[in-house]
Protein backbone atom coordinates (compact mmCIF):
# COMPACT_ATOMS: atom_id res chain seq x y z
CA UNK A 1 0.00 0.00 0.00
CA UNK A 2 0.88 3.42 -0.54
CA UNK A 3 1.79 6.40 1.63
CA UNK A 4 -1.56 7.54 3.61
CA UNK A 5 0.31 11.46 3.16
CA UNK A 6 0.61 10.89 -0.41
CA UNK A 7 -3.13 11.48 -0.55
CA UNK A 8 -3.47 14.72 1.79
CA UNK A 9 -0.82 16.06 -0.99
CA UNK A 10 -3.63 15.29 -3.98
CA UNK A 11 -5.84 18.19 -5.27
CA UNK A 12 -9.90 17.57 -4.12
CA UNK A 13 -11.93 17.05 -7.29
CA UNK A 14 -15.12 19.09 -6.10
CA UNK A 15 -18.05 18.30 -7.79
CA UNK A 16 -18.31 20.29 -10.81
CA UNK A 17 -21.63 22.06 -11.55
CA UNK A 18 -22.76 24.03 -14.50
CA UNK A 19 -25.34 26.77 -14.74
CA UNK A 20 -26.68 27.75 -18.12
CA UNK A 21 -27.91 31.01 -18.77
CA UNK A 22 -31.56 31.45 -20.80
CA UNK A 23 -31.67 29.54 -24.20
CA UNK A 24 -35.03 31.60 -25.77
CA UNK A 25 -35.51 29.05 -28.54
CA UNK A 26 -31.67 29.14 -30.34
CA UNK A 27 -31.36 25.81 -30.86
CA UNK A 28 -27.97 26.54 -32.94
CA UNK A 29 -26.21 28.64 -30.03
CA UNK A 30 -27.27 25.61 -27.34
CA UNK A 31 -25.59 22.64 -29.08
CA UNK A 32 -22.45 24.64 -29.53
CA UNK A 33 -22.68 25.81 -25.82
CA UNK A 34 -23.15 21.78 -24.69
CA UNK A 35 -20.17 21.24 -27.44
CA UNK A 36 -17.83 23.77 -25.54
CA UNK A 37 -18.31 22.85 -22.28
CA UNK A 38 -17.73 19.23 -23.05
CA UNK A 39 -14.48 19.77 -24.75
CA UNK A 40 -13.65 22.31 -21.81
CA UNK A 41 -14.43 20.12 -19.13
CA UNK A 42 -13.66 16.75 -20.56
CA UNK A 43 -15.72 13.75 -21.08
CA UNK A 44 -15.86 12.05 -17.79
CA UNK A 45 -16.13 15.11 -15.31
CA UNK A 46 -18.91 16.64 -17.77
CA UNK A 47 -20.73 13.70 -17.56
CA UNK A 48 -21.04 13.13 -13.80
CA UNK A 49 -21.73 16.94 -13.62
CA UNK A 50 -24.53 18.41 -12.12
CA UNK A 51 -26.33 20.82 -14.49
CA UNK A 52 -28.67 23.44 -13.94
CA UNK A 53 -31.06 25.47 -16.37
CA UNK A 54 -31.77 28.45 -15.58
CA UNK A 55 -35.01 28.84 -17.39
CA UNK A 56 -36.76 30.54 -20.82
CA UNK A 57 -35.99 28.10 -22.55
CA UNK A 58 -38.74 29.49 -25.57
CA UNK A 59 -39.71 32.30 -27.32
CA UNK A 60 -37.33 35.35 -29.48
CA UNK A 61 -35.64 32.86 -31.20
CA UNK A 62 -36.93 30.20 -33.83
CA UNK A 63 -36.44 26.74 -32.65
CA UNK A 64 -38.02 26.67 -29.76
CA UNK A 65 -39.14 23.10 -30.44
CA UNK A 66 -36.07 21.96 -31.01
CA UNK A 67 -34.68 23.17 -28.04
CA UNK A 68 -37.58 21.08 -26.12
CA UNK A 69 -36.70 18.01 -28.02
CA UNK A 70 -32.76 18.27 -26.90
CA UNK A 71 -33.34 19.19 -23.25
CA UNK A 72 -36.21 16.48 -22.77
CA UNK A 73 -33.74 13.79 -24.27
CA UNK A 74 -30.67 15.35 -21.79
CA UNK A 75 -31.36 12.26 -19.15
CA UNK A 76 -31.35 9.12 -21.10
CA UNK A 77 -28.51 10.91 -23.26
CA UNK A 78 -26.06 11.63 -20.36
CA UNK A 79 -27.55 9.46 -17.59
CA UNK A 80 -24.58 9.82 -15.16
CA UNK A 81 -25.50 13.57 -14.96
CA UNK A 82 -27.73 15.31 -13.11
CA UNK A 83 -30.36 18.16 -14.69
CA UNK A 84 -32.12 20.58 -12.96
CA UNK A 85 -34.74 22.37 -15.78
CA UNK A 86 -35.87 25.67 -13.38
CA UNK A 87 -39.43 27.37 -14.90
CA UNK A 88 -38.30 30.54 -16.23
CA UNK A 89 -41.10 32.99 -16.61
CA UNK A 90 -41.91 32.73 -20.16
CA UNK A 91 -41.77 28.65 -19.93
CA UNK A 92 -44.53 29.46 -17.01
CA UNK A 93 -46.49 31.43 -19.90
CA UNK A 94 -46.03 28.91 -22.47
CA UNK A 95 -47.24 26.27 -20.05
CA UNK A 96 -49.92 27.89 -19.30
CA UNK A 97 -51.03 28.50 -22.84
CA UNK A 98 -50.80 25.01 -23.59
CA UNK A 99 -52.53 23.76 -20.07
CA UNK A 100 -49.15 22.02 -18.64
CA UNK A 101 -48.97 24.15 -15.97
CA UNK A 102 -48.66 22.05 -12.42
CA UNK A 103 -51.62 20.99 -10.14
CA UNK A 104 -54.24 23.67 -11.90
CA UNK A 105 -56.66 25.24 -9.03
CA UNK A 106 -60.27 24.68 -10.63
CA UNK A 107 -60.09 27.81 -12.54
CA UNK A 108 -57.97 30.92 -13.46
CA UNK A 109 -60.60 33.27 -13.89
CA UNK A 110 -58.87 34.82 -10.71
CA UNK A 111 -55.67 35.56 -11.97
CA UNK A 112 -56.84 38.09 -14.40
CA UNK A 113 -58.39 40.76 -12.16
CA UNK A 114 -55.04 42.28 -11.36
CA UNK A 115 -53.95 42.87 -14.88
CA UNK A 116 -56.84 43.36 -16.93
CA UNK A 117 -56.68 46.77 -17.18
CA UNK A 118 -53.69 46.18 -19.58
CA UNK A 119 -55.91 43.57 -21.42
CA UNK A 120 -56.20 45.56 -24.91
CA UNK A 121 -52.71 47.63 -25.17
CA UNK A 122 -51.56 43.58 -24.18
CA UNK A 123 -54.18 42.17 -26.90
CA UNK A 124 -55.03 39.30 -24.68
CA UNK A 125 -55.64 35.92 -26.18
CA UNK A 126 -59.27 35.72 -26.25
CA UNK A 127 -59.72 32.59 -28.42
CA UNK A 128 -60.82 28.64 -28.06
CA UNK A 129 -59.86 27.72 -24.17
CA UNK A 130 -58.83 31.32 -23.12
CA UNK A 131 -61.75 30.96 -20.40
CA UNK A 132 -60.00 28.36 -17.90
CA UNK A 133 -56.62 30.27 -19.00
CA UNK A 134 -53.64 31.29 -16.29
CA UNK A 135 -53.39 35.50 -17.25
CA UNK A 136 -50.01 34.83 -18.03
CA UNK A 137 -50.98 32.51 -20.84
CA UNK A 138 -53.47 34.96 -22.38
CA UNK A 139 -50.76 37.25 -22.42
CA UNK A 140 -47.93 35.08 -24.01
CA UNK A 141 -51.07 34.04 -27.13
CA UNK A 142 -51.90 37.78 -26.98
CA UNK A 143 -50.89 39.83 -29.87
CA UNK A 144 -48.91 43.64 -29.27
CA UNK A 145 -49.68 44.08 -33.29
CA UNK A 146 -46.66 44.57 -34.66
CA UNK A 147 -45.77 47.59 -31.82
CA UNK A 148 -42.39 48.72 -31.00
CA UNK A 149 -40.61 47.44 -27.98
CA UNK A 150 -38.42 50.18 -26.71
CA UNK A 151 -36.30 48.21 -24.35
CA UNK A 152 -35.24 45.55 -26.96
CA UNK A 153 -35.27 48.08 -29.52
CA UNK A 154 -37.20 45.69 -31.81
CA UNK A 155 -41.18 45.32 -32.80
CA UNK A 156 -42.35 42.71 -30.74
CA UNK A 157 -42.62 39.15 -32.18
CA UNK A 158 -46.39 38.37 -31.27
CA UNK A 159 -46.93 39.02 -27.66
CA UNK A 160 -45.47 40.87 -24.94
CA UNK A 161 -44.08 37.71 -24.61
CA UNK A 162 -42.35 37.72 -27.97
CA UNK A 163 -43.79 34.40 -28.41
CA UNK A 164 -44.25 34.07 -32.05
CA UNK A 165 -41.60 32.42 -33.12
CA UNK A 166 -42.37 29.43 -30.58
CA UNK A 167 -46.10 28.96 -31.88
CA UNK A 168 -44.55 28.74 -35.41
CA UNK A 169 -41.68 26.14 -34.33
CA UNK A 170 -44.46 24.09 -33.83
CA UNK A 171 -46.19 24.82 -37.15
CA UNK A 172 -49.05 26.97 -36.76
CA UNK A 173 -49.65 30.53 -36.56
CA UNK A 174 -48.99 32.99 -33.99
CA UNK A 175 -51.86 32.76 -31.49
CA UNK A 176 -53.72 29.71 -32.85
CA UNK A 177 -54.91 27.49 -30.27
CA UNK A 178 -54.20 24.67 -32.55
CA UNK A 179 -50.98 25.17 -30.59
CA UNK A 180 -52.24 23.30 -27.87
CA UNK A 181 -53.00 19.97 -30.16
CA UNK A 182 -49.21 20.79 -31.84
CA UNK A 183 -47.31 20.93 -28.77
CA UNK A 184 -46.36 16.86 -27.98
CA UNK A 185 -47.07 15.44 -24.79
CA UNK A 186 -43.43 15.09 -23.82
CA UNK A 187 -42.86 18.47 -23.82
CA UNK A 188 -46.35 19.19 -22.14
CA UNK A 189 -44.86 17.01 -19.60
CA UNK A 190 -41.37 18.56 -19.88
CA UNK A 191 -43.38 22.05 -19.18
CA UNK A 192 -45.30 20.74 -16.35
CA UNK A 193 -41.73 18.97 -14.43
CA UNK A 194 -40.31 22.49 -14.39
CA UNK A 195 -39.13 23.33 -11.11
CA UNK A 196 -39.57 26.73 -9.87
CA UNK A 197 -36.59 26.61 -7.59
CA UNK A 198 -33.29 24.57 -6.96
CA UNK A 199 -31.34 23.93 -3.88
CA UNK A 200 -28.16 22.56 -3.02
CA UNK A 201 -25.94 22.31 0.13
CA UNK A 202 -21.94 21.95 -0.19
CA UNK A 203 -21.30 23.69 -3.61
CA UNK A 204 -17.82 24.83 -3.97
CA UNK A 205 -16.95 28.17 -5.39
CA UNK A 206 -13.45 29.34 -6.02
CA UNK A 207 -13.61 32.70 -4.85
CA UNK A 208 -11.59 36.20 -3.23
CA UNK A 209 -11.50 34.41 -0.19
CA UNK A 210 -10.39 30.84 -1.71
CA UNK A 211 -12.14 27.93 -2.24
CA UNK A 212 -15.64 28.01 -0.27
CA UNK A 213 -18.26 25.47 0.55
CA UNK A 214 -21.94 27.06 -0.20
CA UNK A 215 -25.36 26.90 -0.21
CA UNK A 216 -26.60 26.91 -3.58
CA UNK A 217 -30.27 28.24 -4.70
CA UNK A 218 -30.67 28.51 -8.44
CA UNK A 219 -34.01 30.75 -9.86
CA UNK A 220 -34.73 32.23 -12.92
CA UNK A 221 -35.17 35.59 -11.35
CA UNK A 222 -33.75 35.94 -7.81
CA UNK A 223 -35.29 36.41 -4.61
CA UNK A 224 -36.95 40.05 -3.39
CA UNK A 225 -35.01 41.55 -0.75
CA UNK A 226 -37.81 42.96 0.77
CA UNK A 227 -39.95 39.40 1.45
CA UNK A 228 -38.70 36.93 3.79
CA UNK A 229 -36.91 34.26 2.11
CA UNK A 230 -38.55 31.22 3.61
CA UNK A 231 -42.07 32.22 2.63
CA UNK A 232 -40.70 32.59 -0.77
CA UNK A 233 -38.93 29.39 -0.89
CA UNK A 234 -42.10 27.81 0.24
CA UNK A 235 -44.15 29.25 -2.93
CA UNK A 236 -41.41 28.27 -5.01
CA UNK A 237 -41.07 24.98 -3.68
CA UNK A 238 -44.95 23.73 -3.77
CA UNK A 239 -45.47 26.01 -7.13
CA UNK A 240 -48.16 27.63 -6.45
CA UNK A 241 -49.49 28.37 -9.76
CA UNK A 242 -52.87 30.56 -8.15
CA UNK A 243 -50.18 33.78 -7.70
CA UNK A 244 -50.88 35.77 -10.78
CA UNK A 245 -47.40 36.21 -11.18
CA UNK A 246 -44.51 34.63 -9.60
CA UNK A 247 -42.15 37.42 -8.73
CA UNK A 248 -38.99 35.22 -8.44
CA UNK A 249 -39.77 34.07 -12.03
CA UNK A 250 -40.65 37.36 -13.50
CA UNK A 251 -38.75 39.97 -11.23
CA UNK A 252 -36.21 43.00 -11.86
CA UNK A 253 -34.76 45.34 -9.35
CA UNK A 254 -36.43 43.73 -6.74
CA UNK A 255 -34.75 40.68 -6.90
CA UNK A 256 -31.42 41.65 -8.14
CA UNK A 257 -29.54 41.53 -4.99
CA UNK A 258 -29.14 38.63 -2.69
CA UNK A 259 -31.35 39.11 0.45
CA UNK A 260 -29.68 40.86 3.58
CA UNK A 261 -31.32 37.77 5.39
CA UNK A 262 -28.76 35.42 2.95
CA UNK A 263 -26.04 37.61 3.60
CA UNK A 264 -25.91 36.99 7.04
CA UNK A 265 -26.57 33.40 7.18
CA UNK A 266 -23.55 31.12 9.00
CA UNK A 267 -23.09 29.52 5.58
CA UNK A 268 -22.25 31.46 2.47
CA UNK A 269 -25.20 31.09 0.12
CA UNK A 270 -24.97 31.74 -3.93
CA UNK A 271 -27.91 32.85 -5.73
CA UNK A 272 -27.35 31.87 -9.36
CA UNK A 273 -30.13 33.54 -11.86
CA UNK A 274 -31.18 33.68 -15.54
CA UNK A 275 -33.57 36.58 -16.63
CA UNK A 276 -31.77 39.64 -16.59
CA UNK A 277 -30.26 40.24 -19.98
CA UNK A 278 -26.71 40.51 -18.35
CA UNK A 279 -23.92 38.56 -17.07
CA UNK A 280 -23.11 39.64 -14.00
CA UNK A 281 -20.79 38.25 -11.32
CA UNK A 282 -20.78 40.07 -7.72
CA UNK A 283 -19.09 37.64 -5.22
CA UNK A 284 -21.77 35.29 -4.81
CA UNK A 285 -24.61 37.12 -6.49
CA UNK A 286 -24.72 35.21 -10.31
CA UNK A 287 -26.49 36.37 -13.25
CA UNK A 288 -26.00 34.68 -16.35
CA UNK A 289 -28.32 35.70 -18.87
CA UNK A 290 -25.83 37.04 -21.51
CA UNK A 291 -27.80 36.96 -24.43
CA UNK A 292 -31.11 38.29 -23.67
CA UNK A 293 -32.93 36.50 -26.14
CA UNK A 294 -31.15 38.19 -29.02
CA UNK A 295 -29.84 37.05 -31.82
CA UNK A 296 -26.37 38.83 -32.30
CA UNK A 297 -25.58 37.95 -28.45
CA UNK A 298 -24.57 34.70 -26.88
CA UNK A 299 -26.04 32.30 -24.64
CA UNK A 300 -23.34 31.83 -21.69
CA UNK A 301 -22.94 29.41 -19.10
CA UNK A 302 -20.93 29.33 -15.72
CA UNK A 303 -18.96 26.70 -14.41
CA UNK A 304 -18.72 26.03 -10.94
CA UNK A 305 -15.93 25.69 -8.69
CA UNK A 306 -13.76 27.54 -10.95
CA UNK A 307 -16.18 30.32 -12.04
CA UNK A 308 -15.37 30.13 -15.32
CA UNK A 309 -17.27 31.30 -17.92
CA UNK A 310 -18.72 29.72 -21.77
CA UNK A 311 -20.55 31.01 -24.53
CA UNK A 312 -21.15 29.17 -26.92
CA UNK A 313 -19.46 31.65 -29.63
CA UNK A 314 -15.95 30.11 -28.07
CA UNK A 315 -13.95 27.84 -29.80
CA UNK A 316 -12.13 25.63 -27.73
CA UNK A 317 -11.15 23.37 -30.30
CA UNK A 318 -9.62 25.56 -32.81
CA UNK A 319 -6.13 25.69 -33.52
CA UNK A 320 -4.40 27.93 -31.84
């Protein structure tokens, strides 16, 4: 037998996890991102990885089925990894559209009363099944008639949602509730699985201080820093789908910062989100949502403990 000191000399292999940032339907920019972080990790840690999405995984870009297909055949694919698929806010609108949103209350009728006063500048789905509809689903099948969206600096693609492009992955026409007949029952199913929040204990993140062991929560969003974070964990955890809107799915400002009440926990705890449009790294506040949606950016992943980051517009195995 060996030395017993020749092991405390050997590095620790932590468990490597990966976050990916919000996919919005680009099939294209997704297979290159797996591609990358394959050949950067290499074979055998990637596939015993654990690997979080971070939601919107439709709409704004035109394979939105395709994306589905890909993600839903991740486990039998890779089936030493782990997945995590969180419910971004727009997969919570698609869902609902499509009636794969989980354990349904008897109706929706009472999630419109807070936003109907936007029902016409929103043009709200009104069509075949829009009467036992979740608001946000009769405002992802609603139509914004070709208006200009300031903040992307675009028209928007359909809805509010910019949802267009995923009702015609699917074959039919923006706003059609054939949609719901299109859509297969895996990724009804795939819709319905999404979890609306992710925890982990003893994530290792190489950080300022060295290498730390972490709580982990992973949501599309983030967490409002004016709520109490158990009550909000609770929501997300049973997903209760009678809140008109989930504000750690659908958040901004509110929920950019991690909670005071985090801050000052015993153990260090990273809040990893989608969402934002950014990438943005602030010790152990992580936003990875490079792309936006939009075509000319990339879709970005982080890797965790090193903190490294991917897009899928690197080319790891070029010459050099």
């Amino acid at each position: 037998m060996g030395d017993p000191s020749e092991a405390l000399d050997r590095p620790i292999h932590h468990r490597t996890v990966i976050c990916i940032g919000d996919v919005h339907g680009y099939f294209t920019k997704l297979h290159n991102l797996w591609t990358n972080l394959e050949t950067l990790i290499g074979p055998i840690p990637f596939s015993r990885a654990l690997v979080i999405f971070l939601g919107d995984y439709c709409d704004r870009g035109p394979d939105t089925r395709r994306v589905l297909d890909f993600l839903s055949s991740l486990p039998s694919a890779y089936p030493d990894q782990s997945h995590v698929f969180l419910c971004g806010n727009h997969d919570f609108a698609f869902a609902a559209f499509v009636s794969a949103l989980p354990s349904p209350p008897p109706s929706f009728v009472a999630t419109w009363a807070e936003y109907e006063a936007n029902s016409e500048r929103e043009g709200w789905f009104s069509g075949e099944g829009h009467e036992w509809m979740h608001v946000q689903g009769r405002r992802w099948g609603g139509s914004m008639g070709g208006r200009w969206n300031p903040k992307k600096g675009m028209a928007y693609k359909g809805s509010i949602y910019d949802a267009g492009p995923t009702f015609e992955s699917y074959g039919v026409p923006h706003g059609s509730p054939d949609l719901v007949k299109a859509v297969p029952e895996t990724h009804k199913k795939f819709l319905s699985d999404l979890v609306w929040v992710h925890e982990e204990e003893d994530v290792w993140i190489d950080s300022a201080a060295g290498m730390q062991c972490c709580r982990l929560i992973a949501v599309h969003a983030g967490l409002d820093k004016s709520k109490g974070v158990e009550e909000q964990l609770r929501i997300l955890r049973v997903r209760d789908t009678s809140l008109p809107k989930v504000g750690a799915l659908s958040g901004r400002m509110n929920v950019w910062d991690i909670p005071k009440e985090l801050q000052s926990s015993e153990k260090p705890t990273i809040l990893v989100s989608g969402h934002h449009g950014k990438l943005h790294i602030d010790g152990l506040r992580l936003i990875i949502d490079e792309g936006g949606g939009m075509e000319d950016l990339p879709v970005a992943a982080i890797i965790l403990p090193s903190m490294k980051i991917v897009r899928d517009i690197d080319n790891f195995g070029a010459d050099s």
